[in-house]
Protein backbone atom coordinates (compact mmCIF):
# COMPACT_ATOMS: atom_id res chain seq x y z
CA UNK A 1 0.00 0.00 0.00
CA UNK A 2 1.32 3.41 -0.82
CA UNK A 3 1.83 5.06 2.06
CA UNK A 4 2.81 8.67 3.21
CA UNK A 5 4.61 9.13 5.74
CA UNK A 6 3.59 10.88 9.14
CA UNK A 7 6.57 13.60 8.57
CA UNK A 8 4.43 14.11 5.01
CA UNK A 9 0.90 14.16 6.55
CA UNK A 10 1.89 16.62 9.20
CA UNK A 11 3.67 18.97 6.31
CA UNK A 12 0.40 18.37 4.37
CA UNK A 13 -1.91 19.53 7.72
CA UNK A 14 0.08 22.25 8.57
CA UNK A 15 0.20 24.34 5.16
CA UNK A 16 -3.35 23.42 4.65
CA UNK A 17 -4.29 24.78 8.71
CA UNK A 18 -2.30 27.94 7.57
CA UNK A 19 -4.08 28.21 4.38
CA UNK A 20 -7.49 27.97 5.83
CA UNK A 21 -7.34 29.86 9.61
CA UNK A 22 -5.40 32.45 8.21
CA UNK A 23 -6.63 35.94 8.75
CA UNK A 24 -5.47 39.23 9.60
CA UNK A 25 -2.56 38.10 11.87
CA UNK A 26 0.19 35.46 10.60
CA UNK A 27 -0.91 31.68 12.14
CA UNK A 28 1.39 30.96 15.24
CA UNK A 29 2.88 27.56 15.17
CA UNK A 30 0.88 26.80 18.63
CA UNK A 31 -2.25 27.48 17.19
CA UNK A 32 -1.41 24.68 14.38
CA UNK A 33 -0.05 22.55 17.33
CA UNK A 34 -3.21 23.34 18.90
CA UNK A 35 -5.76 22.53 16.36
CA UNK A 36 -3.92 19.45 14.30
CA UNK A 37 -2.13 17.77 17.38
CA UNK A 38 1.04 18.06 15.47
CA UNK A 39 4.42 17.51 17.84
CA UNK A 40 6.19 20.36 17.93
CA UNK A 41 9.30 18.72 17.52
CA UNK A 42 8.54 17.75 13.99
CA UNK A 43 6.47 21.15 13.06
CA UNK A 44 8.92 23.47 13.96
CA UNK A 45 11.00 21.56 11.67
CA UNK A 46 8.36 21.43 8.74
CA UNK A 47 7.76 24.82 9.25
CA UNK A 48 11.13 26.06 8.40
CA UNK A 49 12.04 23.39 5.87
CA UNK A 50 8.52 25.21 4.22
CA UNK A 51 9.58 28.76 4.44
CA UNK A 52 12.99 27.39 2.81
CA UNK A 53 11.26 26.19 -0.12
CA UNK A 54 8.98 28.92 -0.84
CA UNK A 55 5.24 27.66 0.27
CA UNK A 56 5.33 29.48 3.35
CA UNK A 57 6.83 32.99 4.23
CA UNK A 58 7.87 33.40 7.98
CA UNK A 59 7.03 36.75 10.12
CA UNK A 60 9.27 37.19 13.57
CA UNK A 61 8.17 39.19 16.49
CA UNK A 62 5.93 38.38 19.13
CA UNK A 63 2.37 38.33 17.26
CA UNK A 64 5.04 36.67 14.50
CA UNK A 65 4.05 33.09 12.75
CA UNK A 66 3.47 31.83 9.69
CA UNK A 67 1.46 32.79 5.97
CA UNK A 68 1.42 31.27 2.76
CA UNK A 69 4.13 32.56 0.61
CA UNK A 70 1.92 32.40 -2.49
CA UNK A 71 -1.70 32.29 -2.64
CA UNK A 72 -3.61 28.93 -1.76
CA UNK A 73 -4.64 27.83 -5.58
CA UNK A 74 -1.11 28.14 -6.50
CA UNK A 75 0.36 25.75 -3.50
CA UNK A 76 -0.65 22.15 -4.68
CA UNK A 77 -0.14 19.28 -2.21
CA UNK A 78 2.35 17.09 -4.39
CA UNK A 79 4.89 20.19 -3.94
CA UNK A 80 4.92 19.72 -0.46
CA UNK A 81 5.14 16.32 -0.93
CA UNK A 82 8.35 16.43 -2.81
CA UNK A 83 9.30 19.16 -0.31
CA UNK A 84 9.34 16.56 2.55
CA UNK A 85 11.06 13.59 0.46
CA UNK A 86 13.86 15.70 -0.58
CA UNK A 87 14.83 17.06 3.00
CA UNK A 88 14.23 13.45 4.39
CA UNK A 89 16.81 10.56 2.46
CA UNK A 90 15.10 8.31 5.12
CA UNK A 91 11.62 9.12 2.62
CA UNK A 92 13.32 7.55 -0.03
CA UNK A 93 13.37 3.55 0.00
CA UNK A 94 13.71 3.28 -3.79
CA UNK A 95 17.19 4.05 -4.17
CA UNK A 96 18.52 1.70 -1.50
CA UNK A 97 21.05 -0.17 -3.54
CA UNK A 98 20.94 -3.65 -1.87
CA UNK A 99 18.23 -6.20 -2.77
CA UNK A 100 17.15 -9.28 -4.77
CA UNK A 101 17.15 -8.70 -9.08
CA UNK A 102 13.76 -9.12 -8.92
CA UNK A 103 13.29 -6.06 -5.91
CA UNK A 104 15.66 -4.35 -7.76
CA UNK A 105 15.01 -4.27 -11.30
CA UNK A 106 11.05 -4.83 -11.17
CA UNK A 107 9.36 -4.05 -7.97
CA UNK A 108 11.03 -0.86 -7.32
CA UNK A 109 10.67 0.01 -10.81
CA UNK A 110 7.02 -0.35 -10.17
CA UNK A 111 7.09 1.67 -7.58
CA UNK A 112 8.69 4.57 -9.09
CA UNK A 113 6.38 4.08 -11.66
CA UNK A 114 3.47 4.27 -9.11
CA UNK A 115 5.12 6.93 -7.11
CA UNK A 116 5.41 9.52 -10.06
CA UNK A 117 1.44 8.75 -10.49
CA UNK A 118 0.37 9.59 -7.67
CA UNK A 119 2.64 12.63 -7.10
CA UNK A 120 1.09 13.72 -10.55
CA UNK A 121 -2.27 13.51 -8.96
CA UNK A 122 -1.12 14.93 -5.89
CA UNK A 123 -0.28 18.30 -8.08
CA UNK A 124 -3.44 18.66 -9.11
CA UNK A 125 -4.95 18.99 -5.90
CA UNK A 126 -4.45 22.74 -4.53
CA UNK A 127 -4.28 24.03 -0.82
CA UNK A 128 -7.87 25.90 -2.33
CA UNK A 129 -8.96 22.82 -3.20
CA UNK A 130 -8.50 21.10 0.47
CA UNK A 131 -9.73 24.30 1.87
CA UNK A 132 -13.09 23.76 0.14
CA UNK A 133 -13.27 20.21 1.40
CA UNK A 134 -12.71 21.76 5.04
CA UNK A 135 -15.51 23.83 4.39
CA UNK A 136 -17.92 21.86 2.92
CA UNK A 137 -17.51 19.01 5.87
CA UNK A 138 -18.25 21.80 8.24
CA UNK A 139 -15.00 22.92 9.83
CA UNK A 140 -15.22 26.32 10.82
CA UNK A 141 -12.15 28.62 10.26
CA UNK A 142 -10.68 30.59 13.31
CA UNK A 143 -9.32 32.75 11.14
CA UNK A 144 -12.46 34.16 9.00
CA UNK A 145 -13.65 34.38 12.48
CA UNK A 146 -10.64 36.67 13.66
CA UNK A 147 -11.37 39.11 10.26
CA UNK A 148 -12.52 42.83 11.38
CA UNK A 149 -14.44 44.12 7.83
CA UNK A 150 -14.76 47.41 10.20
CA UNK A 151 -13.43 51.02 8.42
């Protein structure tokens, strides 16, 4: 079974919690911890390894956190999928050099293969696009709640 792994879903939760509770203020890395049960340990990590790659921009200073360095439609979950495998060689079992002929030359093969199709459907989906889910299941956003409209 193709599997992500936890470091992935927890990327994955975290871009998507900061793409749909953002408001006014940048999202604080508690609130995320708060909300999604993430360690901190491992989203502090994300986090940074994020603002590295360009999906998320970070702002310091006490009311400081975290927004999305691009706009939600334009962030698709297969990027941060790739973001995670490529700061994690752990992520990657395919290129483990030992193994049988047959693991080598046909079941990993397959799994590449398998891999690359799923990432491609992976970029289709946008952080918009997961945003809409949350909404249409019902989960309220703390951050359109936080918006003053007030002039």
């Amino acid at each position: 079974m193709l599997k992500l792994s936890r470091k992935t879903l927890f990327a994955i939760e975290a871009v998507l919690d900061i793409a749909y509770h953002a408001g006014s203020e940048p999202v604080q890395s508690r609130e995320i911890t708060r909300r999604q049960g993430i360690p901190r340990r491992y989203l502090e990590q994300a986090l940074q390894n994020l603002v590295r790659s360009g999906i998320l921009v970070g702002v310091r200073g006490p009311r400081g956190g975290y927004r999305l360095a691009r706009e939600r439609r334009r962030i698709t979950v297969g990027e941060v999928v790739r973001i995670v495998r490529n700061s994690d060689p752990d992520e990657e079992t395919t290129k483990d050099p030992g193994g049988s002929p047959l693991g080598v030359r046909v079941v990993r093969p397959l799994w590449v293969e398998l891999q690359g199709e799923l990432l491609s459907r992976l970029d289709d989906v946008t952080m918009d696009d997961l945003c809409n889910r949350a909404d249409l299941v019902g989960i309220v956003s703390e951050g359109r709640n936080n918006l003053d409209f007030s002039i």
